[in-house]
C-alpha atoms as a PDB file:
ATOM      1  CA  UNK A   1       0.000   0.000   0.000  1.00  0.00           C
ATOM      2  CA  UNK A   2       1.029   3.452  -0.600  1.00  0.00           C
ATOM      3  CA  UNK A   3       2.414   5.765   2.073  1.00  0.00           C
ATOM      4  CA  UNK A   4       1.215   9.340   2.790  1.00  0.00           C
ATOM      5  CA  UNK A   5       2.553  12.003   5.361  1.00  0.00           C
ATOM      6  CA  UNK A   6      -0.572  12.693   7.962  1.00  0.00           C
ATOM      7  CA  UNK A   7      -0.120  16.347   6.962  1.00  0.00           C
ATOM      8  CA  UNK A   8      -1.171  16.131   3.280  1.00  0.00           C
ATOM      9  CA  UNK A   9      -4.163  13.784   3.837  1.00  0.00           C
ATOM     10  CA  UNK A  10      -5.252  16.771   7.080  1.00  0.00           C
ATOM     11  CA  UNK A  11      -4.913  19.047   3.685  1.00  0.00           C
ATOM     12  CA  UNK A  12      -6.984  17.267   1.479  1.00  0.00           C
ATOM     13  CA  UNK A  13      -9.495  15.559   4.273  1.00  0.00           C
ATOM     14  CA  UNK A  14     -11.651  18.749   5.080  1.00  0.00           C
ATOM     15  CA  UNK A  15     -12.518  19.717   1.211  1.00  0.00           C
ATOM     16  CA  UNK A  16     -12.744  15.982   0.313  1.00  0.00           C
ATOM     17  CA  UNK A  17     -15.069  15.517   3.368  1.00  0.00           C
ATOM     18  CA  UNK A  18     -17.318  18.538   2.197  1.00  0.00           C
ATOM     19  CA  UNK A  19     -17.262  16.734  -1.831  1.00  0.00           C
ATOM     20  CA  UNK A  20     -18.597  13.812  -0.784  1.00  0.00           C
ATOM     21  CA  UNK A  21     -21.007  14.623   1.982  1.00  0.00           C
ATOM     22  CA  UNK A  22     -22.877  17.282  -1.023  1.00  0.00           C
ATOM     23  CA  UNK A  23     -22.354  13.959  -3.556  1.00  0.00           C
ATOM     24  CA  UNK A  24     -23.858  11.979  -0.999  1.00  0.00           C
ATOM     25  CA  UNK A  25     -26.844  14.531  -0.158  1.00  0.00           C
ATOM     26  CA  UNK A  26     -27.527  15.044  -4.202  1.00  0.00           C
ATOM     27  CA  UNK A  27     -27.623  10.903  -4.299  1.00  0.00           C
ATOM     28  CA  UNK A  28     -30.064  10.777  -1.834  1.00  0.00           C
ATOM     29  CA  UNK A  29     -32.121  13.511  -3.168  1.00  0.00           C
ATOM     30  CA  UNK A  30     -31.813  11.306  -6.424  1.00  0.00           C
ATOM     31  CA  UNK A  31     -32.835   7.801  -4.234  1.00  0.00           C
ATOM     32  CA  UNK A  32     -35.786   9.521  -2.927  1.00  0.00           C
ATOM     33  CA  UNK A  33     -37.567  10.271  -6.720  1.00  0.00           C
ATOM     34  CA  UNK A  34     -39.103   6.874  -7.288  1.00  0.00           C
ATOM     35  CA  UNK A  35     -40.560   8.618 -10.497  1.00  0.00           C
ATOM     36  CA  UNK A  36     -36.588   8.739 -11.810  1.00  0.00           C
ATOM     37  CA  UNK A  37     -36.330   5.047 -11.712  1.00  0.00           C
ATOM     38  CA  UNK A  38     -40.229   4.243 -13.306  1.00  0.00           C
ATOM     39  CA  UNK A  39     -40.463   3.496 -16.798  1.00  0.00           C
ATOM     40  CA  UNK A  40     -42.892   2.382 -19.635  1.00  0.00           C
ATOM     41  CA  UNK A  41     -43.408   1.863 -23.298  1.00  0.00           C
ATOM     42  CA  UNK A  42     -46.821   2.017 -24.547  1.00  0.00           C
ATOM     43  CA  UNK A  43     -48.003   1.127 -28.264  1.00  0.00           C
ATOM     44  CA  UNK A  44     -51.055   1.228 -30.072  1.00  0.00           C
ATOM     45  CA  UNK A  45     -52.396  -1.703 -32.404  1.00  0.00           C
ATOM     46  CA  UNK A  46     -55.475  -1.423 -34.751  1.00  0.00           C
ATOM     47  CA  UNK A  47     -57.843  -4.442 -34.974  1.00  0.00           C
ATOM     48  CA  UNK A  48     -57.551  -4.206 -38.669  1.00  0.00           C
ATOM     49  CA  UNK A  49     -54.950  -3.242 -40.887  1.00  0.00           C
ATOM     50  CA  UNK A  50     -54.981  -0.188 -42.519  1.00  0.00           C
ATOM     51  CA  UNK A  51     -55.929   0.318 -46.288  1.00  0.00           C
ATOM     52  CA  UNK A  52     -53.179   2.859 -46.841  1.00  0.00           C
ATOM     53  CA  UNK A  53     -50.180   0.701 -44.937  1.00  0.00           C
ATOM     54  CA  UNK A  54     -48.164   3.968 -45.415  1.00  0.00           C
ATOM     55  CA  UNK A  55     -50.769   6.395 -44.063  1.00  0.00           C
ATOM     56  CA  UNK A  56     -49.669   7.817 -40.349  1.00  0.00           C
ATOM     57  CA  UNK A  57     -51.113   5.613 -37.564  1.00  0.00           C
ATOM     58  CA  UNK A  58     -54.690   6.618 -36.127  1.00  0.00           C
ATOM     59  CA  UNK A  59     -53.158   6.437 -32.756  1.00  0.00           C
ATOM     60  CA  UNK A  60     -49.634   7.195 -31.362  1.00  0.00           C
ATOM     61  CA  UNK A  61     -48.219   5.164 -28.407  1.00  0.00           C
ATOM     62  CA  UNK A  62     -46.353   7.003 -25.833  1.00  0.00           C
ATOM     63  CA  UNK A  63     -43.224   6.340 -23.643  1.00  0.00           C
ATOM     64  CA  UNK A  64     -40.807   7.332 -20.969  1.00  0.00           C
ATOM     65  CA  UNK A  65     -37.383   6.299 -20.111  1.00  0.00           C
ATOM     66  CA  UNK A  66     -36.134   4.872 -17.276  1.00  0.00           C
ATOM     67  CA  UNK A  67     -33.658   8.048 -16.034  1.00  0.00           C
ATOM     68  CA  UNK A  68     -31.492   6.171 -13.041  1.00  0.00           C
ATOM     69  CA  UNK A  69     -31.494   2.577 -11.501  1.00  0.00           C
ATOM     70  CA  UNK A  70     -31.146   1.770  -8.031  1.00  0.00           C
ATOM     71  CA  UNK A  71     -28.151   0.238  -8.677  1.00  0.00           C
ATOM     72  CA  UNK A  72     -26.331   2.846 -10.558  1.00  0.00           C
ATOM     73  CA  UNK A  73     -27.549   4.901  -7.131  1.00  0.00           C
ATOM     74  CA  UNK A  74     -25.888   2.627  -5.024  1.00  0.00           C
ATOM     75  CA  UNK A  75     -22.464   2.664  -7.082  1.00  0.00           C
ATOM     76  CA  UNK A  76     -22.411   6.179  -6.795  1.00  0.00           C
ATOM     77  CA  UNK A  77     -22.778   6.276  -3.446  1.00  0.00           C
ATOM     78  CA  UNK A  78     -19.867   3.814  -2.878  1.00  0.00           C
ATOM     79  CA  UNK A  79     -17.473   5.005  -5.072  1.00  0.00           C
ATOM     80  CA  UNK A  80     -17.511   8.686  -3.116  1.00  0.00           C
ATOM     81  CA  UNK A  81     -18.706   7.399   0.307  1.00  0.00           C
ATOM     82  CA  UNK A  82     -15.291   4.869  -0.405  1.00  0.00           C
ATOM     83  CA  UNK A  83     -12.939   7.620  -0.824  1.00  0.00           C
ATOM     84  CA  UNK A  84     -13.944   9.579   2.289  1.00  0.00           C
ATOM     85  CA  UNK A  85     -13.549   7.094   4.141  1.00  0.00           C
ATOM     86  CA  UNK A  86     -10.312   5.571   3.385  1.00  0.00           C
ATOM     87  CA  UNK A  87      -9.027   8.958   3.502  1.00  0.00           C
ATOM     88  CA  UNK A  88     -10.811   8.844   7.203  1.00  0.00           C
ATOM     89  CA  UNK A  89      -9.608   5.683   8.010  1.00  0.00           C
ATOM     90  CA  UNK A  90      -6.076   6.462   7.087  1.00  0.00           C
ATOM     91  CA  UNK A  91      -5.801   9.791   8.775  1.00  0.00           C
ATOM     92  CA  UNK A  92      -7.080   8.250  12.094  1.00  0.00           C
ATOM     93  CA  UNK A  93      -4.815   4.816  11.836  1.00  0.00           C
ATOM     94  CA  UNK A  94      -1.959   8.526  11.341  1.00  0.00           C
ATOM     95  CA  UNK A  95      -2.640  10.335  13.888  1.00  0.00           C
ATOM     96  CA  UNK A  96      -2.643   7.309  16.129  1.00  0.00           C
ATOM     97  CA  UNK A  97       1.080   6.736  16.123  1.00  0.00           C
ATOM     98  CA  UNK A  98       1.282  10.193  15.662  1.00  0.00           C
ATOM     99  CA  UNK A  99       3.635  11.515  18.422  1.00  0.00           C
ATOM    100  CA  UNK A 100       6.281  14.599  18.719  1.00  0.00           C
ATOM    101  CA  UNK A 101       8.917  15.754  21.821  1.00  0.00           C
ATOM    102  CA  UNK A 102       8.251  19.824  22.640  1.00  0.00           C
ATOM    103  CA  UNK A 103      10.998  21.067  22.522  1.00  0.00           C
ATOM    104  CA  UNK A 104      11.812  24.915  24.347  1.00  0.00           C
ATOM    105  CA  UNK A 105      15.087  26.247  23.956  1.00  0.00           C
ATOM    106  CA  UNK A 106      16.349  23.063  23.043  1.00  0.00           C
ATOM    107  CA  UNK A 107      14.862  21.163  26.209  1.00  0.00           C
ATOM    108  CA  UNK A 108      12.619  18.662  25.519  1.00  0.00           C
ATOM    109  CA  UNK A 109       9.704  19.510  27.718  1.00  0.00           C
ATOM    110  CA  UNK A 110       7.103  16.787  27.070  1.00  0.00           C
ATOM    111  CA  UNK A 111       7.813  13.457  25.236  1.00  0.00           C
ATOM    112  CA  UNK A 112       6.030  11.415  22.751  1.00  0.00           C
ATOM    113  CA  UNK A 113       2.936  13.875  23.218  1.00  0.00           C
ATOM    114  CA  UNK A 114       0.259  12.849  21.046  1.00  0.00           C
ATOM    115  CA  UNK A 115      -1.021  14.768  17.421  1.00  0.00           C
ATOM    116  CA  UNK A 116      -4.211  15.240  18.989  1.00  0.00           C
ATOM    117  CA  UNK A 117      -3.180  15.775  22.382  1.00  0.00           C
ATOM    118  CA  UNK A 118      -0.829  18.845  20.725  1.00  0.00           C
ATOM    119  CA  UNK A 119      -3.792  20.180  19.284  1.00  0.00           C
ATOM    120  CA  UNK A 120      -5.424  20.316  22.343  1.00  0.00           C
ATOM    121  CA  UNK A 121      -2.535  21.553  24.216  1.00  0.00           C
ATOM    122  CA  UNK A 122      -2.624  24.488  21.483  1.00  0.00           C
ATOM    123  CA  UNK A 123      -6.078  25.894  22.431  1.00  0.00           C
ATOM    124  CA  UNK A 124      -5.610  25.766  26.345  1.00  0.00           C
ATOM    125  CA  UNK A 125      -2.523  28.108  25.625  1.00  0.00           C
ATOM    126  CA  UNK A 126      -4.923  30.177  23.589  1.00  0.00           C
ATOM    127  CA  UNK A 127      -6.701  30.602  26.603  1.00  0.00           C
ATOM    128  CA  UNK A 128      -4.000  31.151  29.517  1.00  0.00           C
ATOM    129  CA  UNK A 129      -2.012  33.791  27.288  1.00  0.00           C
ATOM    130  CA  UNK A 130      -5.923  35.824  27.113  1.00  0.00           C
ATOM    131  CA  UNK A 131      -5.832  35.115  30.525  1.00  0.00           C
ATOM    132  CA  UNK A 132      -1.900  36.269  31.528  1.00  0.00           C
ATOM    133  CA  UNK A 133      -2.663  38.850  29.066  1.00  0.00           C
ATOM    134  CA  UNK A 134      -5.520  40.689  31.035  1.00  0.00           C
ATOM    135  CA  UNK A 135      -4.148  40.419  34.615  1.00  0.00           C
ATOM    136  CA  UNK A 136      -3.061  44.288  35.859  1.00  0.00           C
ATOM    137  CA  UNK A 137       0.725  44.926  36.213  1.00  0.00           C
ATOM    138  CA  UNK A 138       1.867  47.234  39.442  1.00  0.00           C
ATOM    139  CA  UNK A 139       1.263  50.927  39.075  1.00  0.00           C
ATOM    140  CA  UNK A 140       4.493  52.811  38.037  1.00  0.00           C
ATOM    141  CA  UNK A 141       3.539  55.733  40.172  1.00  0.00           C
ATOM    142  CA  UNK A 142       4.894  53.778  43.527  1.00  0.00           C
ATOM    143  CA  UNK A 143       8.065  51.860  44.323  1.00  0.00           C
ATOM    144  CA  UNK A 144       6.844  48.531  45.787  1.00  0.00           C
ATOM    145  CA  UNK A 145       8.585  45.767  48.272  1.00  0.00           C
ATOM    146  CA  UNK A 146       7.900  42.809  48.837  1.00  0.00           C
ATOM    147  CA  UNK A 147       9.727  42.492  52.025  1.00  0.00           C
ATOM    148  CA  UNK A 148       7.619  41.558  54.882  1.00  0.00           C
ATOM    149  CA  UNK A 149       4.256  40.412  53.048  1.00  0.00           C
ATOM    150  CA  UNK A 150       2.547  37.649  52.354  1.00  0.00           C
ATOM    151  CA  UNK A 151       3.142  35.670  49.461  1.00  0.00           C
ATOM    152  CA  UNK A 152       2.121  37.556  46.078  1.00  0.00           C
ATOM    153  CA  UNK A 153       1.575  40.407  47.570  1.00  0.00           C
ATOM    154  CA  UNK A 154       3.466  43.639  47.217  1.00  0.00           C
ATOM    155  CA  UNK A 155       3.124  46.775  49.373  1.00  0.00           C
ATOM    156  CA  UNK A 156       4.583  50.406  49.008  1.00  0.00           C
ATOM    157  CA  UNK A 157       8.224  50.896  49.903  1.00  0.00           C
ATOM    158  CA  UNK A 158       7.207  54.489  51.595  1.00  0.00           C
ATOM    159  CA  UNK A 159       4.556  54.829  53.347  1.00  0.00           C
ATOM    160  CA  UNK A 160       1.865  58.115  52.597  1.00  0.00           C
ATOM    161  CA  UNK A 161       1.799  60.293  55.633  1.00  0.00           C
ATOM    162  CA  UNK A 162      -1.442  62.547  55.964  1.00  0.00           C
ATOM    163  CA  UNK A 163      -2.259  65.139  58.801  1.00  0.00           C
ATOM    164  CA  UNK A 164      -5.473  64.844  60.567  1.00  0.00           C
ATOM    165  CA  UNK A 165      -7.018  67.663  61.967  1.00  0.00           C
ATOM    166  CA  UNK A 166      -9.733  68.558  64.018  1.00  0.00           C
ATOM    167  CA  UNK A 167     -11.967  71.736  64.667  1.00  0.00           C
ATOM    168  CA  UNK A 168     -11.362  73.418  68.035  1.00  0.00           C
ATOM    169  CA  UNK A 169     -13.351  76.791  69.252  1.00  0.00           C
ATOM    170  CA  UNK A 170     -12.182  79.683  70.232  1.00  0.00           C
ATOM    171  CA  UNK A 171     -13.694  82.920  70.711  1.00  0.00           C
ATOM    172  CA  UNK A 172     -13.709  86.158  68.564  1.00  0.00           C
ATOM    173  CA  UNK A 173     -14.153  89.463  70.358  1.00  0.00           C
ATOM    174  CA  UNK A 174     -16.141  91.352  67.337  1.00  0.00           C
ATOM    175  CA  UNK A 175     -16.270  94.673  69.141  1.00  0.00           C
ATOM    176  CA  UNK A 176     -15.035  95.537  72.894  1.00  0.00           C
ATOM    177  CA  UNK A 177     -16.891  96.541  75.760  1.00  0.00           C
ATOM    178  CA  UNK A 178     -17.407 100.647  75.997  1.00  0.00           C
ATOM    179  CA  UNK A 179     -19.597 102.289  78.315  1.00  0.00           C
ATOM    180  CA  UNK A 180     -22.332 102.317  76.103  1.00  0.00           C
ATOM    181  CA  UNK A 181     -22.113  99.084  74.735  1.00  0.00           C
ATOM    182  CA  UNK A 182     -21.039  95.240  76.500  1.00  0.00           C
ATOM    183  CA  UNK A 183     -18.686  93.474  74.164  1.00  0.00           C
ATOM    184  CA  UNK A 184     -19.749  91.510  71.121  1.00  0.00           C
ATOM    185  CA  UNK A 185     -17.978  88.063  70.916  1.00  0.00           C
ATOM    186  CA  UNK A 186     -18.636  85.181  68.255  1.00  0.00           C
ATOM    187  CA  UNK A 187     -17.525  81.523  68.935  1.00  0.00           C
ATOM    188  CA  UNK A 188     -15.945  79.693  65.985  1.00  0.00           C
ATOM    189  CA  UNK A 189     -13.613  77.086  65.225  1.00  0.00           C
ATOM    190  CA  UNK A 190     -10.218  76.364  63.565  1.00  0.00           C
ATOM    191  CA  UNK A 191      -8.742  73.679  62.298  1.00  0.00           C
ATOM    192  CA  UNK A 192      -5.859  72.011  64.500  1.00  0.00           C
ATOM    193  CA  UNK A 193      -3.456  69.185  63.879  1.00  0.00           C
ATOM    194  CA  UNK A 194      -4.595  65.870  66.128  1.00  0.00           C
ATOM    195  CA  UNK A 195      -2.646  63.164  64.487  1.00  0.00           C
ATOM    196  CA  UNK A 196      -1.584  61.534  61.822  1.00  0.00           C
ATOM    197  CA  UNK A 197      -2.850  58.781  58.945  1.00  0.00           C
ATOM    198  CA  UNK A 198      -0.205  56.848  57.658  1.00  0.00           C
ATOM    199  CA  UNK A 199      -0.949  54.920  54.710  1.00  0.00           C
ATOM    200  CA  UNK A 200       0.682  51.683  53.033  1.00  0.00           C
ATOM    201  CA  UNK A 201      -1.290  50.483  49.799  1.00  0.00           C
ATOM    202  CA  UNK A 202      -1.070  46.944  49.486  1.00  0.00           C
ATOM    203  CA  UNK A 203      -1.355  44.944  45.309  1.00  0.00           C
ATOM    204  CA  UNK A 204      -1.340  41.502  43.968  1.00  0.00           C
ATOM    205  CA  UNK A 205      -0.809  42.454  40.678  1.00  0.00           C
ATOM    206  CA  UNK A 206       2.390  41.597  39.074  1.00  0.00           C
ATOM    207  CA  UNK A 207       5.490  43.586  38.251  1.00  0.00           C
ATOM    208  CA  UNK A 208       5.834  44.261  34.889  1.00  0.00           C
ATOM    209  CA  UNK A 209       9.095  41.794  33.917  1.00  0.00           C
ATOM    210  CA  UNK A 210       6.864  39.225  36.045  1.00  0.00           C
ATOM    211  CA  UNK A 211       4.298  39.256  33.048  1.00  0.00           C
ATOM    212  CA  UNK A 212       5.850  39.907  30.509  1.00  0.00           C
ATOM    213  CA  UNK A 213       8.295  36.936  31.207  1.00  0.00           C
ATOM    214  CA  UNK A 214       5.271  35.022  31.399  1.00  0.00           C
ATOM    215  CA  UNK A 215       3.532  35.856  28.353  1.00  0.00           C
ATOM    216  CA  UNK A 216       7.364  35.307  26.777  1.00  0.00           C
ATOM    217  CA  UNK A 217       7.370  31.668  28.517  1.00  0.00           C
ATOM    218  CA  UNK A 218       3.286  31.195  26.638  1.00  0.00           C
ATOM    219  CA  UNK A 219       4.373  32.359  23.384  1.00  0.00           C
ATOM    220  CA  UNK A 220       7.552  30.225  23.604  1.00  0.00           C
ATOM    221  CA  UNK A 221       5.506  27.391  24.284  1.00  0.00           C
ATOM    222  CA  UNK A 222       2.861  27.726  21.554  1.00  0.00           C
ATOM    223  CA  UNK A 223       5.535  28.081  19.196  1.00  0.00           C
ATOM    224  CA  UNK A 224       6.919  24.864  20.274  1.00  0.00           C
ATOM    225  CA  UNK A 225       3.647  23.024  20.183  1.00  0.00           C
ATOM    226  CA  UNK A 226       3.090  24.474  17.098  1.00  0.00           C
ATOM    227  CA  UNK A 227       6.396  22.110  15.666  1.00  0.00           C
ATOM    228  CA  UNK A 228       5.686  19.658  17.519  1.00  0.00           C
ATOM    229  CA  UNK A 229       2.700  19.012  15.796  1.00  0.00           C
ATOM    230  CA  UNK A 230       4.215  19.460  12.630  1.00  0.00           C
ATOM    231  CA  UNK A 231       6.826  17.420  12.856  1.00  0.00           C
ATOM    232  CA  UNK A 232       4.156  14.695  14.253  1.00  0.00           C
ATOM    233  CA  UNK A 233       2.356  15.543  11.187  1.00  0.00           C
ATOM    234  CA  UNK A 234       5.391  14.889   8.503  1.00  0.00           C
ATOM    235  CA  UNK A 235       4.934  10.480   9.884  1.00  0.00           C
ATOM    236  CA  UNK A 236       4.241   8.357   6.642  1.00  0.00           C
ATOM    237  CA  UNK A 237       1.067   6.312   7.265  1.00  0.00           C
ATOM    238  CA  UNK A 238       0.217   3.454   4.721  1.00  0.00           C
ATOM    239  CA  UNK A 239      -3.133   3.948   3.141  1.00  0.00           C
ATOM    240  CA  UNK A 240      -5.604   2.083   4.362  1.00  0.00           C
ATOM    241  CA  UNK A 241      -9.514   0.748   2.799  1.00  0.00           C
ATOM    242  CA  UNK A 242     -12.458   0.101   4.626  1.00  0.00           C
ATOM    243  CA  UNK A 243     -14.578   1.396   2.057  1.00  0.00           C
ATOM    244  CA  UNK A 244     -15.259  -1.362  -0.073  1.00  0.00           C
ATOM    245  CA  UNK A 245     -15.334  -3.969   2.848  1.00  0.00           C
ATOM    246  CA  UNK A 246     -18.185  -2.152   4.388  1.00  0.00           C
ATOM    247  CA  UNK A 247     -19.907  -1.857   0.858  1.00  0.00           C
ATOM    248  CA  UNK A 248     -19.017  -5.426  -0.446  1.00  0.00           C
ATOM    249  CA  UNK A 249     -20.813  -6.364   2.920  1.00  0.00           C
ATOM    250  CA  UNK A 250     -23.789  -3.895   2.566  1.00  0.00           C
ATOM    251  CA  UNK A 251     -24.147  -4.694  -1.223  1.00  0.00           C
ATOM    252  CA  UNK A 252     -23.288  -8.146  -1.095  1.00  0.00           C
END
């Protein structure tokens, strides 16, 4: 049997799949017209012969062809349900022994991972780089530490001081006493210093080179799946046939 690399029957599989699935929907709309596969030949006789034997009969007869058999139906439908198939068949029996190292760097990171385990693999990276992607970096406004905190967690290196103040009365002589008049006084109030707030702001967002390494490492590691799963894509496979064994059953 012939040999074929996985990745040129995954090239021709999906627009070979589509050909014969519309071949096999036109067949059935063909299967399913009973009138296609009727037909009749009808003649017409006088009781006596005519005196003029070259005059124009009195009567025509009428006909209609048969325009498909069920058989002819049937070989149609083998011949392009056969070559789906096999090319099924022999992509699956592929991607079976279908395995690749990923390689990062130069390491090998995972061994004998297989074809359809890569192409899982590729679509949960998807996901964790959106994910990496969208978590908030530390604000480059404040120099953070992370001396002294709990794991992941980051707090200001310098502490914001802030004054507290509170309102305290005193009284205002508007106008003295005179002889004529007592004195006019008016309480009010003025702000004094009571204490102080000091304030440490506290993050678990990453630093910066924390996500970006990261979303380096992600990439990296897409890339390598990425050969990985062409390079478990570039086996040979033998061809293999199931579909006339399923049709020399079906038809037999």
């Amino acid at each position: 049997m012939a040999a074929k690399r996985v990745s040129a029957l995954i090239a021709i599989n999906g627009s070979l799949k589509e050909e014969a699935d519309k071949a096999r929907d036109q067949i059935a709309a063909v299967a399913r017209q009973a009138d296609f596969m009727d037909g009749f030949e009808k003649t017409w006789q006088p009781l006596t012969e005519p005196d003029n034997p070259h005059a124009p009969p009195k009567r025509q007869g009428d006909s209609k062809r048969v325009r498909v058999t069920a058989e002819e139906v049937l070989s149609q439908l083998q011949r392009v349900m056969t070559a789906k198939w096999d090319t099924s068949l022999t992509l699956d029996t592929g991607n079976v022994g279908s395995v690749a190292d990923v390689r990062v760097d130069g390491e090998v990171l995972l061994r004998n991972v297989p074809v359809g385990h890569l192409l899982y693999l590729a679509r949960e990276l998807d996901k964790i780089g959106e994910i990496v992607t969208a978590i908030p970096v530390l604000a480059n406004d404040k120099e953070w530490t992370a001396d002294g905190t709990p794991a992941g967690i980051h707090r200001t290196a310098r502490p914001v001081v802030q004054y507290s103040t509170d309102k305290e009365p005193y009284v205002l002589v508007l106008s003295p006493a005179t002889a004529q008049h007592p004195q006019r006084d008016q309480v009010m109030t003025r702000d004094v210093q009571d204490g102080w707030y000091t304030t440490t702001a506290f993050s678990g967002a990453l630093t910066f080179d924390r996500k970006a390494r990261i979303i380096e490492r992600v990439a990296k590691l897409q890339a390598a799946v990425k050969e990985a799963r062409e390079e478990a894509n570039t086996r040979q496979v033998e061809e293999q046939h199931e579909g006339d064994v399923i049709f020399g059953y079906l038809l037999s």
